[in-house]
N, C-alpha and C. Protein backbone atom coordinates (compact mmCIF):
# COMPACT_ATOMS: atom_id res chain seq x y z
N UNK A 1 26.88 -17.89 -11.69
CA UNK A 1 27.91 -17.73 -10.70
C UNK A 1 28.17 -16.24 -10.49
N UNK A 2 28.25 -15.90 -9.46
CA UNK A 2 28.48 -14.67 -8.88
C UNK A 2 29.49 -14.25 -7.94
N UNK A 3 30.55 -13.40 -8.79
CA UNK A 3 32.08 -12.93 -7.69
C UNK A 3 31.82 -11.40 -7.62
N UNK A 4 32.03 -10.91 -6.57
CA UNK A 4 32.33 -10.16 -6.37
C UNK A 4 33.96 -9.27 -6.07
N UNK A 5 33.95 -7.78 -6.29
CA UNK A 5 35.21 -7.86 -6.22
C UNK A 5 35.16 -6.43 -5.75
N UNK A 6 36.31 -5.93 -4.97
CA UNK A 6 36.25 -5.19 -3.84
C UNK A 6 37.83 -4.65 -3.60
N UNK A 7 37.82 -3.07 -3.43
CA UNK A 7 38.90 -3.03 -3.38
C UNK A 7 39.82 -1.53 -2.61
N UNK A 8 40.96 -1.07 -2.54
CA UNK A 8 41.28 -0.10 -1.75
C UNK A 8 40.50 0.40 -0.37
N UNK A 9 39.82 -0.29 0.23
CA UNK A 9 39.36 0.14 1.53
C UNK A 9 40.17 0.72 2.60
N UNK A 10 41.65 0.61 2.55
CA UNK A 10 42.62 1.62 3.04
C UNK A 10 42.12 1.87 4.77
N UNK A 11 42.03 0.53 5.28
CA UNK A 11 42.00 0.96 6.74
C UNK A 11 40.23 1.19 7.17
N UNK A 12 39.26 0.32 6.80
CA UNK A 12 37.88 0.65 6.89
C UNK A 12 37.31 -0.67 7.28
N UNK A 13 38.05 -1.56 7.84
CA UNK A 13 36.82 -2.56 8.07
C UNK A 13 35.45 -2.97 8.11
N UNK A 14 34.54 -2.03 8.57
CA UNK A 14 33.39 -1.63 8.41
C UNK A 14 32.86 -2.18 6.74
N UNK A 15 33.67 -1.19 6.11
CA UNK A 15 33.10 -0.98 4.74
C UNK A 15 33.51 -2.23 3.75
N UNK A 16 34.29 -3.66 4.17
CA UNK A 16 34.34 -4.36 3.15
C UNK A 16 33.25 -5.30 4.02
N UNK A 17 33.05 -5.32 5.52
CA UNK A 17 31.94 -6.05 6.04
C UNK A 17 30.70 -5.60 5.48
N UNK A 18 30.54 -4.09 5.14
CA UNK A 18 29.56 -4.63 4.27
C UNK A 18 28.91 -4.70 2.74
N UNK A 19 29.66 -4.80 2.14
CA UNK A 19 30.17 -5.42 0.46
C UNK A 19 29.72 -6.87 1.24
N UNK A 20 30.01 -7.47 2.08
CA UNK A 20 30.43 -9.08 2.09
C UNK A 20 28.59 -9.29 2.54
N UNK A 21 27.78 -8.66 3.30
CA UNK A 21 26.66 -8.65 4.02
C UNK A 21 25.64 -8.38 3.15
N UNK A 22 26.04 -7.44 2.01
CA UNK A 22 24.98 -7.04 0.87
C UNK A 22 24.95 -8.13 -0.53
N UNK A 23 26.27 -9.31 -0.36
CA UNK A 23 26.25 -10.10 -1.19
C UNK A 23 26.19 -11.46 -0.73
N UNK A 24 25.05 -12.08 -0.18
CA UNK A 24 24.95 -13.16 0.67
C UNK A 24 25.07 -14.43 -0.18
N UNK A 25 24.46 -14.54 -1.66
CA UNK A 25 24.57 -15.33 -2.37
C UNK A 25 25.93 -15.37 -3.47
N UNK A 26 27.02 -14.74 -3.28
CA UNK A 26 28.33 -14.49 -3.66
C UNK A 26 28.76 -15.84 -3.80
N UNK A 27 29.36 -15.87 -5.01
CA UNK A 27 30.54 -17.53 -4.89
C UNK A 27 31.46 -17.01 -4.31
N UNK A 28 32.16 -16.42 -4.32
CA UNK A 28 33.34 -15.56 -4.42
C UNK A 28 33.92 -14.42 -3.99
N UNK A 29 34.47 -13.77 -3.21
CA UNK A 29 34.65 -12.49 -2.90
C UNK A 29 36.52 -12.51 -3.49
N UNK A 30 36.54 -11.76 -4.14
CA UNK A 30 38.15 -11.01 -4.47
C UNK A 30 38.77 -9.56 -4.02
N UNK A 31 39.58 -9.68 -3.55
CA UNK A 31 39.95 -8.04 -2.48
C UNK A 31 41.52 -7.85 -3.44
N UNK A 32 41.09 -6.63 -4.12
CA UNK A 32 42.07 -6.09 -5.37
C UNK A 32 43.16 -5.66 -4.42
N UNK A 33 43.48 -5.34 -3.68
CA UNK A 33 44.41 -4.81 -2.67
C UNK A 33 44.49 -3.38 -1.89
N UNK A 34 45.34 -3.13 -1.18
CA UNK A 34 45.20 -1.87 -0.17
C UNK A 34 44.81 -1.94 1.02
N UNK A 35 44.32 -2.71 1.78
CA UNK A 35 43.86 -3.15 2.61
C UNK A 35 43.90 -4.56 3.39
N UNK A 36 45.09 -5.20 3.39
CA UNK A 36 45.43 -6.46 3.50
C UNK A 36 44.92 -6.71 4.74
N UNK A 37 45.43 -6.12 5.82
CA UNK A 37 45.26 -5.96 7.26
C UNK A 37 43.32 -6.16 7.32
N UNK A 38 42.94 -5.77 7.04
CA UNK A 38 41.29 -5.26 7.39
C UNK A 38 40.54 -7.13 6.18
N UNK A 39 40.99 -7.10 5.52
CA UNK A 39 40.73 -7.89 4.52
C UNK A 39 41.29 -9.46 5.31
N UNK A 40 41.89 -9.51 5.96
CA UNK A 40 42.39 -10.81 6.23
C UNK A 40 41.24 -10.74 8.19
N UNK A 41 41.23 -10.07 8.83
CA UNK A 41 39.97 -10.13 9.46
C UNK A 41 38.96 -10.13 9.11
N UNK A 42 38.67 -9.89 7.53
CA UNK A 42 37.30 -10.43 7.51
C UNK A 42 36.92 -12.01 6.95
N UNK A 43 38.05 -12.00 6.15
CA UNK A 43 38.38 -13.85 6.03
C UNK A 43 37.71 -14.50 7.40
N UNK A 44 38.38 -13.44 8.95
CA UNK A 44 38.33 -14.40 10.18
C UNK A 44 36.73 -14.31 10.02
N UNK A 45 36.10 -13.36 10.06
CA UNK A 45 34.54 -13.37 10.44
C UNK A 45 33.70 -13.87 9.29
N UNK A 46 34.11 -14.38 8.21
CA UNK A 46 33.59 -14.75 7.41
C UNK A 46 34.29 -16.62 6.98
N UNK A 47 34.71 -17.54 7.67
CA UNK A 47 35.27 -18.03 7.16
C UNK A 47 34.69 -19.16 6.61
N UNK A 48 33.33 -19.37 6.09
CA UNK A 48 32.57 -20.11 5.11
C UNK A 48 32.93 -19.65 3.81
N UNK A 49 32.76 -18.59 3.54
CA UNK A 49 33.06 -17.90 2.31
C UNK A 49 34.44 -17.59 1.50
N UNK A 50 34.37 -18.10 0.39
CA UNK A 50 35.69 -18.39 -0.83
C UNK A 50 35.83 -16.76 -0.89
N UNK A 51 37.62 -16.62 -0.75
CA UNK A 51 37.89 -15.30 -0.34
C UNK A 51 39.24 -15.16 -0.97
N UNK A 52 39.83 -14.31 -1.92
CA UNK A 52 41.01 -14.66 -2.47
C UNK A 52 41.44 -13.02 -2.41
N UNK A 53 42.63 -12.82 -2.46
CA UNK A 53 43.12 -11.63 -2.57
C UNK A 53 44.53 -11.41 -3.30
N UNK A 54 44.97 -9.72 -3.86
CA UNK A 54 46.14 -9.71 -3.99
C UNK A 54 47.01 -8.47 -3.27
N UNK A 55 48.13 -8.39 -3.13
CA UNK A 55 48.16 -7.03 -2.37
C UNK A 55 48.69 -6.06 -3.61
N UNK A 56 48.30 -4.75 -2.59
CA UNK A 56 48.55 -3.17 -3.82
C UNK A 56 49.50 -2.94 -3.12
N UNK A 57 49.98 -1.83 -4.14
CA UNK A 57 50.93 -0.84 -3.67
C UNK A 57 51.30 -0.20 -1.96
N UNK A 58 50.25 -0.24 -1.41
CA UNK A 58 50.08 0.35 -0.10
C UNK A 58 50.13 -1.65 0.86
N UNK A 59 50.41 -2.43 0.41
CA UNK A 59 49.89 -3.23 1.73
C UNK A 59 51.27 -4.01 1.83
N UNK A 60 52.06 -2.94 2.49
CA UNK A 60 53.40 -3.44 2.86
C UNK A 60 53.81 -5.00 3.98
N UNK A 61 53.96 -5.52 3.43
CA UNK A 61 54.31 -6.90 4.62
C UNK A 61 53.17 -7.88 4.08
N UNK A 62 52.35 -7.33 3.40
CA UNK A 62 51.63 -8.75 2.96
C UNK A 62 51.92 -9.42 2.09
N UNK A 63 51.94 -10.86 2.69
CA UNK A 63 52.27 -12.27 2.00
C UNK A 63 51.78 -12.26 0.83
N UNK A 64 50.33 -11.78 0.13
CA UNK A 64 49.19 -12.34 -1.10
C UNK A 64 50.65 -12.02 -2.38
N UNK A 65 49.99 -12.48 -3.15
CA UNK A 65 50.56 -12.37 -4.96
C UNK A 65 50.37 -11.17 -5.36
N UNK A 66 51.01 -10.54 -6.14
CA UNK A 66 50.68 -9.29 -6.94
C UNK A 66 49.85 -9.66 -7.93
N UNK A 67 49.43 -10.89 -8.66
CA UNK A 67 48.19 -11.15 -8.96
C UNK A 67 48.28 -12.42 -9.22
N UNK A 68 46.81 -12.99 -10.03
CA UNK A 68 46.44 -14.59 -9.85
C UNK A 68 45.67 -14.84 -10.77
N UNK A 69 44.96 -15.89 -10.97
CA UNK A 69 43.85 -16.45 -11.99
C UNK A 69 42.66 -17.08 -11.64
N UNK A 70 42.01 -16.94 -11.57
CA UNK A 70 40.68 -17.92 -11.45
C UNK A 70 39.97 -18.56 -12.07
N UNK A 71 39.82 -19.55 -11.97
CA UNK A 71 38.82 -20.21 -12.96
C UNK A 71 37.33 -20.36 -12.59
N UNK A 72 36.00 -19.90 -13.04
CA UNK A 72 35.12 -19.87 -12.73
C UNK A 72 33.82 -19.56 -13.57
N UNK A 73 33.13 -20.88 -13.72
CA UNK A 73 32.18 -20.91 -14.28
C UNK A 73 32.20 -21.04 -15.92
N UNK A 74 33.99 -21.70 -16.06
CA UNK A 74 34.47 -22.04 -17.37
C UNK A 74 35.24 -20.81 -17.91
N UNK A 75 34.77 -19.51 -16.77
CA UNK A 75 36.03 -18.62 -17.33
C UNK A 75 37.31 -18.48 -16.82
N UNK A 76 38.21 -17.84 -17.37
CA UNK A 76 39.51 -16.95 -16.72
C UNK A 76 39.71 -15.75 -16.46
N UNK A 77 39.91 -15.73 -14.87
CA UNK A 77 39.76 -14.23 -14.34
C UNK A 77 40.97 -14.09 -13.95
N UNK A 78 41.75 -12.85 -14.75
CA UNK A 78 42.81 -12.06 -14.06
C UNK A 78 42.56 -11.22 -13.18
N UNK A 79 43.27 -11.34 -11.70
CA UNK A 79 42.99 -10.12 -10.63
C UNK A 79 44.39 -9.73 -10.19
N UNK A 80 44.45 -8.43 -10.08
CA UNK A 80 46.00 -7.58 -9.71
C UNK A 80 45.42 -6.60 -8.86
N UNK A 81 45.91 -5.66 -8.36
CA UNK A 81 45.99 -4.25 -7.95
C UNK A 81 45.94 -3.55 -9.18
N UNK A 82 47.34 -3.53 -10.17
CA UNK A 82 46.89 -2.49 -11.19
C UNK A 82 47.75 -1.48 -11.09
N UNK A 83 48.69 -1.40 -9.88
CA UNK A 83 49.69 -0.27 -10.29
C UNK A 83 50.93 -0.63 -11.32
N UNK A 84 51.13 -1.74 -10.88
CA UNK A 84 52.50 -2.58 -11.63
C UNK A 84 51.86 -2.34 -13.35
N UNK A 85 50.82 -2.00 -13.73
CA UNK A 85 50.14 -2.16 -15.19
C UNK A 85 49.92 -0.82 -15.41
N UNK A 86 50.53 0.03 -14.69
CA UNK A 86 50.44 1.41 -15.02
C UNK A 86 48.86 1.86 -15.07
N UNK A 87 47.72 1.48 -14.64
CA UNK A 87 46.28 1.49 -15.22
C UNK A 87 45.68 3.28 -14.83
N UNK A 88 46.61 4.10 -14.21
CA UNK A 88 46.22 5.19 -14.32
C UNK A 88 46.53 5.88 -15.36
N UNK A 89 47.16 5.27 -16.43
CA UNK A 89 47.37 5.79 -17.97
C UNK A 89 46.35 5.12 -19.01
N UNK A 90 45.54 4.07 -18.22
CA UNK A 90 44.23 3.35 -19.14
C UNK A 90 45.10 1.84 -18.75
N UNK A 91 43.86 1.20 -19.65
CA UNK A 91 43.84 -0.38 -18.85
C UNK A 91 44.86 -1.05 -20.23
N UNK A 92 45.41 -0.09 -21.33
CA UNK A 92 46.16 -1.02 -22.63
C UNK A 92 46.93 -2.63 -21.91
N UNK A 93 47.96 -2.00 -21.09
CA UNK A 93 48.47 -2.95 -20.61
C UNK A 93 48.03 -4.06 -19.85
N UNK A 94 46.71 -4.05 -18.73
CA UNK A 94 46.19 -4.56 -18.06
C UNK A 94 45.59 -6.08 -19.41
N UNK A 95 45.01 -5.12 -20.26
CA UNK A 95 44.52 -6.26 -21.38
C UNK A 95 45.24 -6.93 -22.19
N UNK A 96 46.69 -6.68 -22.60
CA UNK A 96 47.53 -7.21 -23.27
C UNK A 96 47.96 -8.20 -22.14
N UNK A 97 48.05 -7.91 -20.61
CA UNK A 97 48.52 -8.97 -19.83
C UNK A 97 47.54 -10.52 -19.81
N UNK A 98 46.16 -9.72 -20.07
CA UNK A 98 45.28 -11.01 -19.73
C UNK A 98 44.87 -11.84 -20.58
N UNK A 99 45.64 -11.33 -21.79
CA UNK A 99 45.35 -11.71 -23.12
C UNK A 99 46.80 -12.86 -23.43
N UNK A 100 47.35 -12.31 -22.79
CA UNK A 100 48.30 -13.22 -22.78
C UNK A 100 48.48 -14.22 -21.93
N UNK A 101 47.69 -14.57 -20.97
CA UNK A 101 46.80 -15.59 -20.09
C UNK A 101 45.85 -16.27 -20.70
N UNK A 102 45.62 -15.57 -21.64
CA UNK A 102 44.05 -16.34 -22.19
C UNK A 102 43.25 -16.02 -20.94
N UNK A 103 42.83 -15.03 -20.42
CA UNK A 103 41.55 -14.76 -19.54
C UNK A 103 40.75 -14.11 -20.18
N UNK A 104 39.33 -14.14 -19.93
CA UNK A 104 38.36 -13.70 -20.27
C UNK A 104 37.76 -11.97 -20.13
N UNK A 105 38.32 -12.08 -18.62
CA UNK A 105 38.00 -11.00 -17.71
C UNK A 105 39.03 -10.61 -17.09
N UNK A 106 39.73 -9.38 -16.75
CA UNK A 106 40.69 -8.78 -15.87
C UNK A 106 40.06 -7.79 -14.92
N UNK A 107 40.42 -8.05 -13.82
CA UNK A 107 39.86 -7.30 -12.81
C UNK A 107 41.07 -6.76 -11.73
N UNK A 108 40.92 -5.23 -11.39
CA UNK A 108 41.91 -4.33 -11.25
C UNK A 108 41.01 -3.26 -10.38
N UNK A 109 42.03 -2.54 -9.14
CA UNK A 109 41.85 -1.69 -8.42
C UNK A 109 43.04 -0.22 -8.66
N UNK A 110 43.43 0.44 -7.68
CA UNK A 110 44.43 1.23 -7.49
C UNK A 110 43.94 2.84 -8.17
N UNK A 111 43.07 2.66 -8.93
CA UNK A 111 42.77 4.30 -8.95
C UNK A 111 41.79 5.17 -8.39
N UNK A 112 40.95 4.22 -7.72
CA UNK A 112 40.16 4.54 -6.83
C UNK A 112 38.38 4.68 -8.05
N UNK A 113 38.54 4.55 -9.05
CA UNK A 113 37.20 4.75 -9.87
C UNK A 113 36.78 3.75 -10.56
N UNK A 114 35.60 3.92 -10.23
CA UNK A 114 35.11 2.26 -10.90
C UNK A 114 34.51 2.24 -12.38
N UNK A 115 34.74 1.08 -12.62
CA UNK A 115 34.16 1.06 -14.63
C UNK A 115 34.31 -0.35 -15.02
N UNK A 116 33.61 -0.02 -15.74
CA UNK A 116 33.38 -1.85 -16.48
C UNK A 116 32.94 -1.35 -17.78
N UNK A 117 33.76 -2.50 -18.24
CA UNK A 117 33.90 -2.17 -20.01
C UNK A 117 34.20 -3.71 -20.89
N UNK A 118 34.25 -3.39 -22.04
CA UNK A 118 34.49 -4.66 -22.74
C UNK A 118 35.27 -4.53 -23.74
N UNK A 119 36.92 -4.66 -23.98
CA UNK A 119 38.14 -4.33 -24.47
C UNK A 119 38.12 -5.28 -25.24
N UNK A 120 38.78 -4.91 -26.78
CA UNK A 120 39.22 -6.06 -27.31
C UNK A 120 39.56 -7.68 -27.20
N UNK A 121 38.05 -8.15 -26.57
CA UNK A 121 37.93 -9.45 -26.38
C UNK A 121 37.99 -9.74 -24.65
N UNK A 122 38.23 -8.67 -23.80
CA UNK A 122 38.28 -8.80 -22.58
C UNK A 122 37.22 -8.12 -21.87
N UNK A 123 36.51 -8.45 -20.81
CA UNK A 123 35.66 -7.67 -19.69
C UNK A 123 36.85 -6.94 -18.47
N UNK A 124 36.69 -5.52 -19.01
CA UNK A 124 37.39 -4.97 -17.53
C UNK A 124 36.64 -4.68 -16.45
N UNK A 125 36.88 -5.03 -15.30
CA UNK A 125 35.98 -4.47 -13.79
C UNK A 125 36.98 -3.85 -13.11
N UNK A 126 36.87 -2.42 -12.60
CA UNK A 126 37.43 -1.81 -11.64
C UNK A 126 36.21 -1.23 -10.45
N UNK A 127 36.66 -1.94 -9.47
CA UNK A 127 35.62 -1.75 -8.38
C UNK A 127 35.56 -0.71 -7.94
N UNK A 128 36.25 0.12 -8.14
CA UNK A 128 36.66 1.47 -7.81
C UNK A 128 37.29 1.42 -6.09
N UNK A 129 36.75 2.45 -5.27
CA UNK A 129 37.36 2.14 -3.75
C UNK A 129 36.25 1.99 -3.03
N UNK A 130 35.87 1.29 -1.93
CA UNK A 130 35.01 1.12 -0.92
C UNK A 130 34.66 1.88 0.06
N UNK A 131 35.76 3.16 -0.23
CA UNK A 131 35.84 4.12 1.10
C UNK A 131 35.98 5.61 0.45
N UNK A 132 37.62 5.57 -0.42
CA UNK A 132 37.97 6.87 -0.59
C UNK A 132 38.14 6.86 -2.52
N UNK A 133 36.84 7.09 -3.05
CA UNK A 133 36.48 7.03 -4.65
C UNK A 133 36.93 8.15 -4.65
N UNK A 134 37.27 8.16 -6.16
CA UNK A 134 38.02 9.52 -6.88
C UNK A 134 37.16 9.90 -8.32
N UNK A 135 37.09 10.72 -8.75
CA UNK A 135 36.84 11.37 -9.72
C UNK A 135 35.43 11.59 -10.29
N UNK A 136 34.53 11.49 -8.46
CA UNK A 136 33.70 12.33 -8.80
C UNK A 136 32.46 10.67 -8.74
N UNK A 137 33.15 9.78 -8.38
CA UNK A 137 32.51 8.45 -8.21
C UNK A 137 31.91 8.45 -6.66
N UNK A 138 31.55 7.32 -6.34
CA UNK A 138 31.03 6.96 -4.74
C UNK A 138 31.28 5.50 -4.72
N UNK A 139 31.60 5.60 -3.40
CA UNK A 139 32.15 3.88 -2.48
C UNK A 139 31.23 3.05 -3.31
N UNK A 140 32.21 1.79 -3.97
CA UNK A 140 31.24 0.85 -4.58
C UNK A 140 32.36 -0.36 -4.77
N UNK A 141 31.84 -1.65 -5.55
CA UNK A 141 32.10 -2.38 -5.47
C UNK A 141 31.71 -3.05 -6.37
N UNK A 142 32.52 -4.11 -6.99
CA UNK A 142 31.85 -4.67 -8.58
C UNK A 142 31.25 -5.80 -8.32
N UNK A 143 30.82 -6.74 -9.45
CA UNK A 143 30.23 -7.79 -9.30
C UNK A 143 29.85 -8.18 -10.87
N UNK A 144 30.37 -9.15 -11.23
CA UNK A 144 30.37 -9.94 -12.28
C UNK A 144 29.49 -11.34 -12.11
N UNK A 145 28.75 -11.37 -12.83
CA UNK A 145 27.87 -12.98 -13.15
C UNK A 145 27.94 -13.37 -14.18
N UNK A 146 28.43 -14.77 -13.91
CA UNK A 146 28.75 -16.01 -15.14
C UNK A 146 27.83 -16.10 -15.57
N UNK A 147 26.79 -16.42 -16.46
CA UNK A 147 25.88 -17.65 -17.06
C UNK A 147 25.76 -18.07 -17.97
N UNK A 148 24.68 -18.93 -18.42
CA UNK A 148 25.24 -19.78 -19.74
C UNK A 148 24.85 -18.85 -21.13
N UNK A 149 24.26 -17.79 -20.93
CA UNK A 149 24.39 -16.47 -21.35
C UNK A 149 25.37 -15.10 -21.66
N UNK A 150 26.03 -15.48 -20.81
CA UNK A 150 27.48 -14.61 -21.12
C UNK A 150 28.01 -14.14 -19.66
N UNK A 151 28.27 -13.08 -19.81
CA UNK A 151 29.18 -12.30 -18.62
C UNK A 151 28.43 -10.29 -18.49
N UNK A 152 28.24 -10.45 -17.22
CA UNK A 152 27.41 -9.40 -17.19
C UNK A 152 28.31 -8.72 -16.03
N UNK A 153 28.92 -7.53 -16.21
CA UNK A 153 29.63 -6.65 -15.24
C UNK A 153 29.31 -5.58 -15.11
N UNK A 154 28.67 -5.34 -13.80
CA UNK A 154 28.45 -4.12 -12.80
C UNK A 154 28.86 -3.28 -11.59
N UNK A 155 28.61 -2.13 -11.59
CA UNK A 155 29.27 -1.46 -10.67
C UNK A 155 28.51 -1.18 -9.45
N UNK A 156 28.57 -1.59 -7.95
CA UNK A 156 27.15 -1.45 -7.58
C UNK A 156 27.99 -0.02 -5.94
N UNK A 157 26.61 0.90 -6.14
CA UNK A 157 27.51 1.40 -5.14
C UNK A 157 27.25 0.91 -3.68
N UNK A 158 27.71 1.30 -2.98
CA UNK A 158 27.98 0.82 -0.94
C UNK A 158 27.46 1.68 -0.54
C-alpha cells in the first residue's frame, strides 16, 4: 500500500497536481496543510482518488481537522500540520502524541523540510514543502509503503 503525503504548497496549484500525476498508483494522497484552497480543487480534478487532509496554521476558514488517523494496511497513521506540536523545536511532542494513539507512523508538515526517521517506536515523515523548502532542501513530497515487510519512508523530490 502506498500513501503519499504532501504539504505547505501555499498558493501553487500546479505543484500538488503534480505530486498527484507522478503518483498514479497511490492509495492515498494526504495534504498536511497550508494550502486548503488549492488542495480542495484538486480533490475536484481528481475525484477517483482517496484524498484526506488537515488544515495548518496559514489555512484560515478551512473546515478540515487539525489532525486525524488512518488506518491502513493494518497500520495507524497520525497526520497534523505540526505547528500546534511545536515541531520546529523537534518532533518530541509530535511522538509522544502518536504514541498515545497507538499509531505507528506520524506524519507532519509546517517547517517547510523534509525527513523521515524512526523515533522511539514511531516512523516520522515530513514532506517538507512542495513549493517554498527551507533549509537548504528542494520541493518534495513523501511517500510511505505498507508491506508485509514493514514500512519503508521516503522523501522524493518534485
Amino acid at each position: 500500500m502506498r500513501i503519499v503525503a504532501f504539504s505547505d504548497s501555499h498558493n501553487n496549484f500546479g505543484a500538488l497536481h503534480r505530486v498527484v500525476d507522478s503518483q498514479p498508483g497511490a492509495e492515498v494522497f494526504l495534504y498536511l496543510g497550508d494550502g486548503w484552497r488549492e488542495f480542495e480543487d484538486l480533490r475536484d480534478v481528481f475525484p477517483d482518488k482517496r484524498m484526506l487532509s488537515v488544515r495548518g496554521n496559514c489555512d484560515w476558514g478551512s473546515a478540515a481537522k487539525d489532525e486525524d488517523i488512518l488506518i491502513c494496511g493494518g497500520k495507524r497513521i497520525f497526520f497534523t500540520h505540526g505547528h500546534q506540536y511545536d515541531v520546529r523545536r523537534g518532533p518530541q511532542r509530535i511522538i509522544l502524541r502518536a504514541k498515545e494513539l497507538c499509531c505507528d507512523i506520524a506524519m507532519f508538515g509546517h517547517t517547510h523540510i523534509s525527513a523521515g526517521d524512526y523515533v522511539d517506536g514511531v516512523y516520522l515523515l515530513n514532506p517538507g514543502s512542495v513549493t517554498e523548502p527551507r533549509g537548504g532542501s528542494v520541493p518534495s513530497y513523501g511517500v510511505i509503503d505498507i508491506t508485509s515487510a514493514g514500512i519503508v519512508v521516503n522523501i522524493v523530490p518534485l
